[in-house]
C-alpha atoms as a PDB file:
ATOM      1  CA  UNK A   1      83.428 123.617  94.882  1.00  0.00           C
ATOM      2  CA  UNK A   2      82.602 127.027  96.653  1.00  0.00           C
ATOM      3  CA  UNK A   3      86.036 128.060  96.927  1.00  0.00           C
ATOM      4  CA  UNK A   4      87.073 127.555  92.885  1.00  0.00           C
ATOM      5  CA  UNK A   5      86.324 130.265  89.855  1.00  0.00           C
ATOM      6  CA  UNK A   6      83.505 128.321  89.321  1.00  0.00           C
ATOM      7  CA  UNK A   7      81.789 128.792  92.585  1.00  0.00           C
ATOM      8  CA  UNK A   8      82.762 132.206  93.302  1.00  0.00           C
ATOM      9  CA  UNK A   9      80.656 133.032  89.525  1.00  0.00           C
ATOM     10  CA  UNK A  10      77.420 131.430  90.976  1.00  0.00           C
ATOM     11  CA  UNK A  11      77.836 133.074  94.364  1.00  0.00           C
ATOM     12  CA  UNK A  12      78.092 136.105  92.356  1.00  0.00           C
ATOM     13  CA  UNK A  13      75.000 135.098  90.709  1.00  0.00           C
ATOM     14  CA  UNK A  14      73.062 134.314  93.609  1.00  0.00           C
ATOM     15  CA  UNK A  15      74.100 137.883  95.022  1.00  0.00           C
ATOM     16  CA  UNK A  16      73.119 139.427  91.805  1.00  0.00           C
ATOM     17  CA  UNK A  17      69.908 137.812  91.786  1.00  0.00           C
ATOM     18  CA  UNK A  18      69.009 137.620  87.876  1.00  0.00           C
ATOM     19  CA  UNK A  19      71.098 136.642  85.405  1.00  0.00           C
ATOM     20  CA  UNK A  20      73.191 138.919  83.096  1.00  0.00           C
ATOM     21  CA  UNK A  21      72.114 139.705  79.429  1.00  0.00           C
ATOM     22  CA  UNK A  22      74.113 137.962  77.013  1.00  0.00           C
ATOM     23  CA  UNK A  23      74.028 140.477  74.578  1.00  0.00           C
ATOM     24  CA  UNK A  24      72.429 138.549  71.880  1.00  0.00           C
ATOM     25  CA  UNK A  25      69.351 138.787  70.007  1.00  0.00           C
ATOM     26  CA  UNK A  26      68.163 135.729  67.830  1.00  0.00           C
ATOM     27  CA  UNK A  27      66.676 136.217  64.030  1.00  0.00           C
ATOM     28  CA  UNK A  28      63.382 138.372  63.442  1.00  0.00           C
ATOM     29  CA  UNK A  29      61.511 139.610  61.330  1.00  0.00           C
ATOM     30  CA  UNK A  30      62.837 143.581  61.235  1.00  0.00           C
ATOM     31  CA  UNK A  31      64.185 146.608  59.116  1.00  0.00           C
ATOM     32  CA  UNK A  32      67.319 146.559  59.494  1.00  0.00           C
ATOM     33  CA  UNK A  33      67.301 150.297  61.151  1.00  0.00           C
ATOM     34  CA  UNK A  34      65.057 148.693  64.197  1.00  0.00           C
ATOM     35  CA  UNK A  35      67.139 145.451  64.297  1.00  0.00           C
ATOM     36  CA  UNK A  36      70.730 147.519  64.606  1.00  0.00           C
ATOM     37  CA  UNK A  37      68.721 149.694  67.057  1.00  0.00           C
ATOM     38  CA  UNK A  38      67.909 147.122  68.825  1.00  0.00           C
ATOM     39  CA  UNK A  39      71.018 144.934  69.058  1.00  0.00           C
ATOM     40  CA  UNK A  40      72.905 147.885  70.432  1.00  0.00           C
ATOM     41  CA  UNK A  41      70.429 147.744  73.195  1.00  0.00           C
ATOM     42  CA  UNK A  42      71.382 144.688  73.858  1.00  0.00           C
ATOM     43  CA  UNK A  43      74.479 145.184  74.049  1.00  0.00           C
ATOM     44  CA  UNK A  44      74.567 148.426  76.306  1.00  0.00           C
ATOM     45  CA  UNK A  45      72.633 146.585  78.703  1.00  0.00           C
ATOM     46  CA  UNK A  46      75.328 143.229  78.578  1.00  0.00           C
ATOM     47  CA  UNK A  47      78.024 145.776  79.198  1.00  0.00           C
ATOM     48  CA  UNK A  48      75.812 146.943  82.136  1.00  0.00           C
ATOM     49  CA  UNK A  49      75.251 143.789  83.567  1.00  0.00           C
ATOM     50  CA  UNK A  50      78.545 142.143  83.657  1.00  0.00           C
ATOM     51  CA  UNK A  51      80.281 145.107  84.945  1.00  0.00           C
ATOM     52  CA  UNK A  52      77.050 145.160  88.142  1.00  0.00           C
ATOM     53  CA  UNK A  53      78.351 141.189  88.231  1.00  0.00           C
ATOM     54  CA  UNK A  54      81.994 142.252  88.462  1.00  0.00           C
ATOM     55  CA  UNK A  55      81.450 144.023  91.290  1.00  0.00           C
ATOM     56  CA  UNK A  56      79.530 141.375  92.667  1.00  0.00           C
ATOM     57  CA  UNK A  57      82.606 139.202  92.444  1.00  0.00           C
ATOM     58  CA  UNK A  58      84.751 141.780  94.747  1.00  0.00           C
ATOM     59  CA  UNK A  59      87.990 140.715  95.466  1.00  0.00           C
ATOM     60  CA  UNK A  60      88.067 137.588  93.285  1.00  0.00           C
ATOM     61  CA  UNK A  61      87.949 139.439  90.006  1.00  0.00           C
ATOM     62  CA  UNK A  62      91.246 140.195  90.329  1.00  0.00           C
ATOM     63  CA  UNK A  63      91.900 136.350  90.422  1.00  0.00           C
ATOM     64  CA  UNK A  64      89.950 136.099  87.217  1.00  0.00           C
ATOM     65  CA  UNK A  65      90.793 136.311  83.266  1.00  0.00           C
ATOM     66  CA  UNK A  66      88.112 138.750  82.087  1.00  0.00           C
ATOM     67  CA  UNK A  67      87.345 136.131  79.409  1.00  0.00           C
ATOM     68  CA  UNK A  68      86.391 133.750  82.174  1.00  0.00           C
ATOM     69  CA  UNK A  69      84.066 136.000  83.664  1.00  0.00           C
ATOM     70  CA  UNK A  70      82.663 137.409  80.150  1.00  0.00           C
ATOM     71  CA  UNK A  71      82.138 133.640  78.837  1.00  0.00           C
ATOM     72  CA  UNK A  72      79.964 132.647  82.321  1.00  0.00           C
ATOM     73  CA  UNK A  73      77.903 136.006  81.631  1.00  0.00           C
ATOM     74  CA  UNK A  74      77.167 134.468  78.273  1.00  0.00           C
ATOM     75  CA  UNK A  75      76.085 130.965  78.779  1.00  0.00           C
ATOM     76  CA  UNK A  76      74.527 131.584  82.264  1.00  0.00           C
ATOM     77  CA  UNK A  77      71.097 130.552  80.713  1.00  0.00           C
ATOM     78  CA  UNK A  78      72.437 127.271  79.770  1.00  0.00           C
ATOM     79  CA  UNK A  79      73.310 126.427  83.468  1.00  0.00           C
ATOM     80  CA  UNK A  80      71.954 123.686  85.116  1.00  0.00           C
ATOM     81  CA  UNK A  81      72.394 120.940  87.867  1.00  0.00           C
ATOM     82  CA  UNK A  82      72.041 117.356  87.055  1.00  0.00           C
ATOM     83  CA  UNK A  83      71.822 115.047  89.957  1.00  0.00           C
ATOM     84  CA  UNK A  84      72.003 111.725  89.221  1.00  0.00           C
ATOM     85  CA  UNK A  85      71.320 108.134  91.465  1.00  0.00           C
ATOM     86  CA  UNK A  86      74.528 105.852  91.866  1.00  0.00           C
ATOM     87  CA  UNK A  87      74.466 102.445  90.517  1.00  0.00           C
ATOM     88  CA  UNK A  88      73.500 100.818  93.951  1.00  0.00           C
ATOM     89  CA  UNK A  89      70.614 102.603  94.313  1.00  0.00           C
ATOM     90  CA  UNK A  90      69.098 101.886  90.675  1.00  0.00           C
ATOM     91  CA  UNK A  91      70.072  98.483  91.054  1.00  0.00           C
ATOM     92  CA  UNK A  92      68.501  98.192  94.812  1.00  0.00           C
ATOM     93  CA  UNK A  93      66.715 100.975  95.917  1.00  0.00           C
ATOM     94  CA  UNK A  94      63.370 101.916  95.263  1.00  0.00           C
ATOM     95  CA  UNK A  95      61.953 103.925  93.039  1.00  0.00           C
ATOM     96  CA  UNK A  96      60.727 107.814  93.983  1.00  0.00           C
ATOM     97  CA  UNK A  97      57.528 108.548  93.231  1.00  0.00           C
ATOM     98  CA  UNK A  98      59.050 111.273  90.738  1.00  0.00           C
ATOM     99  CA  UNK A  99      61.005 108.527  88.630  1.00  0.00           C
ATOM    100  CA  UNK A 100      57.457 106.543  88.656  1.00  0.00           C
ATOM    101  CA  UNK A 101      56.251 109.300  87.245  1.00  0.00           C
ATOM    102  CA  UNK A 102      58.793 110.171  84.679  1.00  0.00           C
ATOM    103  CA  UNK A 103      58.856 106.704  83.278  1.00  0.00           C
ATOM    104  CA  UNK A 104      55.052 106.908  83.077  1.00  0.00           C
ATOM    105  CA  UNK A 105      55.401 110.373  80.840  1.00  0.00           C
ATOM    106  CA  UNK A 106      58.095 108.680  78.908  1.00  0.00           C
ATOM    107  CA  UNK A 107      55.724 106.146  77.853  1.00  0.00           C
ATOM    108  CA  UNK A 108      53.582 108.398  75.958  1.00  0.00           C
ATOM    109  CA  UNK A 109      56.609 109.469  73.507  1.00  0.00           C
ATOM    110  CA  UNK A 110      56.921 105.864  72.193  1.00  0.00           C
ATOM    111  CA  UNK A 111      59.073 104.786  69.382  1.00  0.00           C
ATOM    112  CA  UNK A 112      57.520 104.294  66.019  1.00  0.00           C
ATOM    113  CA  UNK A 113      57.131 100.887  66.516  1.00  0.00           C
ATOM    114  CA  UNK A 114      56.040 100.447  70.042  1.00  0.00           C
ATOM    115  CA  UNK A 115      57.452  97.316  71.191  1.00  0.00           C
ATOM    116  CA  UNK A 116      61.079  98.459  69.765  1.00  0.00           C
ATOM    117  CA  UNK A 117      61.029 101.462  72.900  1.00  0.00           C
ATOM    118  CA  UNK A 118      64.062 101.160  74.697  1.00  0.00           C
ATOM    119  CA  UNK A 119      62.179 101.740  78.274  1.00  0.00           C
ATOM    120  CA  UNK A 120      60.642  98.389  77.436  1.00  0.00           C
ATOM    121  CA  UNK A 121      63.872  96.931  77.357  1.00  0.00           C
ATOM    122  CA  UNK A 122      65.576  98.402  79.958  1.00  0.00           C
ATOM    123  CA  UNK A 123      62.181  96.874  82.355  1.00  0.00           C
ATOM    124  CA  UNK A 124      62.947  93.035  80.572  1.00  0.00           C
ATOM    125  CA  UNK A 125      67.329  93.784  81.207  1.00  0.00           C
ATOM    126  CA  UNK A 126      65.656  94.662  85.108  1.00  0.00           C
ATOM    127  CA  UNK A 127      63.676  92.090  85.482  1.00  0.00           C
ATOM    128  CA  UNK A 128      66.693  89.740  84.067  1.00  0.00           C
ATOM    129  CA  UNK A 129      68.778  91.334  87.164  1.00  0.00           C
ATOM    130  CA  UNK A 130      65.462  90.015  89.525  1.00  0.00           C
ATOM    131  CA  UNK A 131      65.490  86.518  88.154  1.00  0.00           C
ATOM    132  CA  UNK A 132      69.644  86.258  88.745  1.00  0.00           C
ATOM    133  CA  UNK A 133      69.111  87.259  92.234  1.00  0.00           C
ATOM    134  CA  UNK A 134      65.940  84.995  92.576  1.00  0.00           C
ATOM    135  CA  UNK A 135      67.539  81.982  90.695  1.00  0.00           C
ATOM    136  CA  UNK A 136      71.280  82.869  91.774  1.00  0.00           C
ATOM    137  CA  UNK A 137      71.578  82.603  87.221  1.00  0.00           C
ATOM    138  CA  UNK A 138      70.780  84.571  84.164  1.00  0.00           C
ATOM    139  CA  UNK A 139      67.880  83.027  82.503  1.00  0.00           C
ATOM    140  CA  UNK A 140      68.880  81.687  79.227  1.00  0.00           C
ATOM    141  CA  UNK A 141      71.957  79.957  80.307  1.00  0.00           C
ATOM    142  CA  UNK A 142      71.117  76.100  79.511  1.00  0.00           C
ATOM    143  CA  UNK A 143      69.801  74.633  75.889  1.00  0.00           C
ATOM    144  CA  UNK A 144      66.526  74.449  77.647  1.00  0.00           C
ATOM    145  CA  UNK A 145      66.194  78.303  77.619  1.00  0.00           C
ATOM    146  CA  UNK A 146      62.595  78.542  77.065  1.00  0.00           C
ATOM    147  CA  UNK A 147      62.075  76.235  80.859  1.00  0.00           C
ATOM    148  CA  UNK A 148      62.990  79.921  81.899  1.00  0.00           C
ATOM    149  CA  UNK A 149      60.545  82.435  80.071  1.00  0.00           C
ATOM    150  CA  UNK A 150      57.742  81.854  82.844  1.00  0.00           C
ATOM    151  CA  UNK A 151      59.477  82.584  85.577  1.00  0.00           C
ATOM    152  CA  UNK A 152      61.261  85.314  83.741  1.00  0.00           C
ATOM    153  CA  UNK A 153      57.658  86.689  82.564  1.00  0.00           C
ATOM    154  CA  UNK A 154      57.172  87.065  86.323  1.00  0.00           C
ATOM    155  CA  UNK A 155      59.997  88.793  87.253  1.00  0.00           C
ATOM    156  CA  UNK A 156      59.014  91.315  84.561  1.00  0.00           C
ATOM    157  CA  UNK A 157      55.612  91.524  85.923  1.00  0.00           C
ATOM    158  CA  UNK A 158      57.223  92.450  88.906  1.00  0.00           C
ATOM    159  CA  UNK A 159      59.654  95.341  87.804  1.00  0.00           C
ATOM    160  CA  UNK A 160      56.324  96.717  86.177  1.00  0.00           C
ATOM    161  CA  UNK A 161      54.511  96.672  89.603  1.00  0.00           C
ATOM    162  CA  UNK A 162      57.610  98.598  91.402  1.00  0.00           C
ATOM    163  CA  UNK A 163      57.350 101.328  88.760  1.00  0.00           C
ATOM    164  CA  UNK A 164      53.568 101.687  88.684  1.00  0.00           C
ATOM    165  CA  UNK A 165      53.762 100.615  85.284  1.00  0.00           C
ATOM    166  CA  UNK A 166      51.871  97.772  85.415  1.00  0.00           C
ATOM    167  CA  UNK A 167      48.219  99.212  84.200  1.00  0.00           C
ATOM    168  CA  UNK A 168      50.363 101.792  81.496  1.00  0.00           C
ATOM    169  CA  UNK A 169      48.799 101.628  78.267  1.00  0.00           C
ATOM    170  CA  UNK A 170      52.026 100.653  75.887  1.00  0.00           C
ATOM    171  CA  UNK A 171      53.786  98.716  78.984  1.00  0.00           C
ATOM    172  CA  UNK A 172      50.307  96.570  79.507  1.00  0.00           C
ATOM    173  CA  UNK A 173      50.105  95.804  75.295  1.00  0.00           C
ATOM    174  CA  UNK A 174      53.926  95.071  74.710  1.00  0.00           C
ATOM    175  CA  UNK A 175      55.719  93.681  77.765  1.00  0.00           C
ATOM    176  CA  UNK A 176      52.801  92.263  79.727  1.00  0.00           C
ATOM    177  CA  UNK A 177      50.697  91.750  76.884  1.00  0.00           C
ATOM    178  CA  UNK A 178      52.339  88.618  75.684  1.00  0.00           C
ATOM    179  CA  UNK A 179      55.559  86.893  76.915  1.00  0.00           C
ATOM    180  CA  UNK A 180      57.916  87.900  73.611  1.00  0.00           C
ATOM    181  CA  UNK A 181      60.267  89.979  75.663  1.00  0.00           C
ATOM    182  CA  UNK A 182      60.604  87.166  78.095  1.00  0.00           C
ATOM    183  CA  UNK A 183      60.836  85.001  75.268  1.00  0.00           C
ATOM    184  CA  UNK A 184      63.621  87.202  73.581  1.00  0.00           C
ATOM    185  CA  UNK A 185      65.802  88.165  76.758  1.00  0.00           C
ATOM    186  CA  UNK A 186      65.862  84.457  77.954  1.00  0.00           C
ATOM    187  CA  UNK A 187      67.203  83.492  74.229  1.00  0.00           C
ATOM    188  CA  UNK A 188      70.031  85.952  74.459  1.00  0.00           C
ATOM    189  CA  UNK A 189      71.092  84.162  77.412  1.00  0.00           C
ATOM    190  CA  UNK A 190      73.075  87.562  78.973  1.00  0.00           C
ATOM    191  CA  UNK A 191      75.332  87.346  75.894  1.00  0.00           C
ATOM    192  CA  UNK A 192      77.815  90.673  74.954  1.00  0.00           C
ATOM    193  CA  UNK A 193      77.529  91.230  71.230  1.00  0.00           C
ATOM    194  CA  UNK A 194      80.805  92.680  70.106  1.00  0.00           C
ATOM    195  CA  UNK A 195      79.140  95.210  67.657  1.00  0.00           C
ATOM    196  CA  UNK A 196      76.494  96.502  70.779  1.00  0.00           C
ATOM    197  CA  UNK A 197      79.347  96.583  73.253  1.00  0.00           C
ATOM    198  CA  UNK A 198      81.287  99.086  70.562  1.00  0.00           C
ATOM    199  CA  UNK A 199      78.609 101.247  70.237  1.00  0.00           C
ATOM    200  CA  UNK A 200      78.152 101.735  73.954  1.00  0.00           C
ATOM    201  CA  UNK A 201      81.937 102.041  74.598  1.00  0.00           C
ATOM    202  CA  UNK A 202      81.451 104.935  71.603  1.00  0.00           C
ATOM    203  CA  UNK A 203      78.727 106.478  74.038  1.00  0.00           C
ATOM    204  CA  UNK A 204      80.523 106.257  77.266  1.00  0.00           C
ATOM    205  CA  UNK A 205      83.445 107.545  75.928  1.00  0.00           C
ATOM    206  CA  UNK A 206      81.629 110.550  74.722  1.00  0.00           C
ATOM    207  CA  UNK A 207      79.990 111.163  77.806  1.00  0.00           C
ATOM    208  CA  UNK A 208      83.249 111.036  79.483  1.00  0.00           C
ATOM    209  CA  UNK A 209      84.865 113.461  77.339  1.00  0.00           C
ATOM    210  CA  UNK A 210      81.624 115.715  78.193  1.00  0.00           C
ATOM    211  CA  UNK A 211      82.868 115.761  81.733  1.00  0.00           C
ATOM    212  CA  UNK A 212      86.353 116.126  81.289  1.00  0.00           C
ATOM    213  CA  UNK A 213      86.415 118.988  78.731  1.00  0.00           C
ATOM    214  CA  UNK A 214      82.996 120.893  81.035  1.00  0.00           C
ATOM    215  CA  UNK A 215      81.732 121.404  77.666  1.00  0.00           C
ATOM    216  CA  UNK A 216      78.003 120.165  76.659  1.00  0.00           C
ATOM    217  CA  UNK A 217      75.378 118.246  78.676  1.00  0.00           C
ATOM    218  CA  UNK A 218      76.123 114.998  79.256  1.00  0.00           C
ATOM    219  CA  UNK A 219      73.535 112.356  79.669  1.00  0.00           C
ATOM    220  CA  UNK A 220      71.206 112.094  83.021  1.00  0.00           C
ATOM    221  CA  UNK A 221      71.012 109.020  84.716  1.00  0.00           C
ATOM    222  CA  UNK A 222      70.510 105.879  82.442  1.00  0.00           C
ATOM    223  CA  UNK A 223      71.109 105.038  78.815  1.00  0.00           C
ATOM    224  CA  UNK A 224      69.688 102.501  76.842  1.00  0.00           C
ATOM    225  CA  UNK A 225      70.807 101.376  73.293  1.00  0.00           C
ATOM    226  CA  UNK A 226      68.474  99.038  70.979  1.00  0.00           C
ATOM    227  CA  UNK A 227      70.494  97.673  68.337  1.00  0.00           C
ATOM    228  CA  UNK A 228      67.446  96.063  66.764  1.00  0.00           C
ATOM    229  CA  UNK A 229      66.467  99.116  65.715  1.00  0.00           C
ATOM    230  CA  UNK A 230      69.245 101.454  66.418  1.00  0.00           C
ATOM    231  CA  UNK A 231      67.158 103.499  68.799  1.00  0.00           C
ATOM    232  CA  UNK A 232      68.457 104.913  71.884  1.00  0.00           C
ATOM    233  CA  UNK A 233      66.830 106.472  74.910  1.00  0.00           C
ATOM    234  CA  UNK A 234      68.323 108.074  77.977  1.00  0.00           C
ATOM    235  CA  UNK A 235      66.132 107.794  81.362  1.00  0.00           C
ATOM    236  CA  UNK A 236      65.857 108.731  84.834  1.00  0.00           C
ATOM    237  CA  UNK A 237      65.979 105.737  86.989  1.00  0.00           C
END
């Protein structure tokens, strides 16, 4: 929020314009003479740059713990803004042509064994969300699972078309390449395995503590855990 500590240090940033030295130099190759020479550079010009930020603060330094303001200086290079789509609109929007895109680069980073990529399974759990609303069920449900891999197979074909996916390279030789994923989701029959379901709870919980604490990244947009192969993959959708 613009008025908190938080949002008068980036308004102070944007008014600065560049973003205060942190002081630090990594590992080099160096004498030790030109490396001491040259951290105490580094350091002069830190001490320069936070007190130009102080004063770009104005009033509201005196609001603020000098260890507050010296910490933000620091890790200012490790800002960012995550924006992230709600639930609905995954579920029921449609895709940008930026997330098309993305998905399409992630394919090209596949896991060691291809067909064990957790993009390819988040497209078959999609396509099982397509077939409930088509079918008003989750395929799998009855003894006669398999009555429901065709349809399911087409519902995946279809998930594939609304990312552009559908002529990818490692999408057209795994998932529409043969009907094994239909085969596989419509077996599990939307079933919670206990041992899954712990690991994700792990996850979330992680993430959560992420946000509460406002220390480390925490994931962007959608995570996907394959317990096959205990491979997880977090993507933009």
């Amino acid at each position: 929020a613009p008025g908190s500590d938080f949002g008068k240090l980036v308004q102070a940033l944007q008014k600065l314009g560049r973003a205060p030295l942190n002081g630090t130099i990594p590992d080099m190759t160096a004498s030790t003479e030109l490396y001491v020479n040259l951290q105490q550079l580094y350091h002069d010009q830190a001490v320069k740059d936070l007190a130009d930020f102080k004063s770009c603060l104005g009033e509201a330094v005196a609001t603020m713990e000098d260890a507050t303001i010296e910490t933000f200086c620091k890790n200012v290079f490790y800002l960012d803004c995550l924006q992230t789509r709600t639930i609905q609109d995954e579920l029921q929007g449609k895709p940008t042509d930026e997330i098309c895109e993305e998905l399409a680069m992630a394919t090209f980073d596949p896991y060691e064994v291809s067909h064990h990529t957790p993009l390819l399974w988040y497209i078959a759990l999609k396509a099982c969300h397509l077939f409930y609303h088509e079918h008003k069920q989750y395929p799998g449900l009855t003894e006669k699972y398999l009555e429901d891999v065709d349809p399911l197979h087409a519902c995946i074909e279809k998930v594939c078309a609304e990312y552009n996916l559908q002529e990818n390279e490692l999408v057209a030789s795994t998932l529409l390449g043969s009907k094994d994923f239909a085969t596989e989701m419509a077996r599990y029959g939307n079933a919670e395995v206990h041992n899954i379901a712990s690991v994700l709870g792990g996850v979330a919980s992680q993430e959560a503590v992420k946000i509460i604490t406002g220390q480390y990244v925490p994931f962007v947009n959608t995570y996907i855990y394959n317990g096959i192969a205990s491979v997880g993959g977090v993507y933009n959708v």
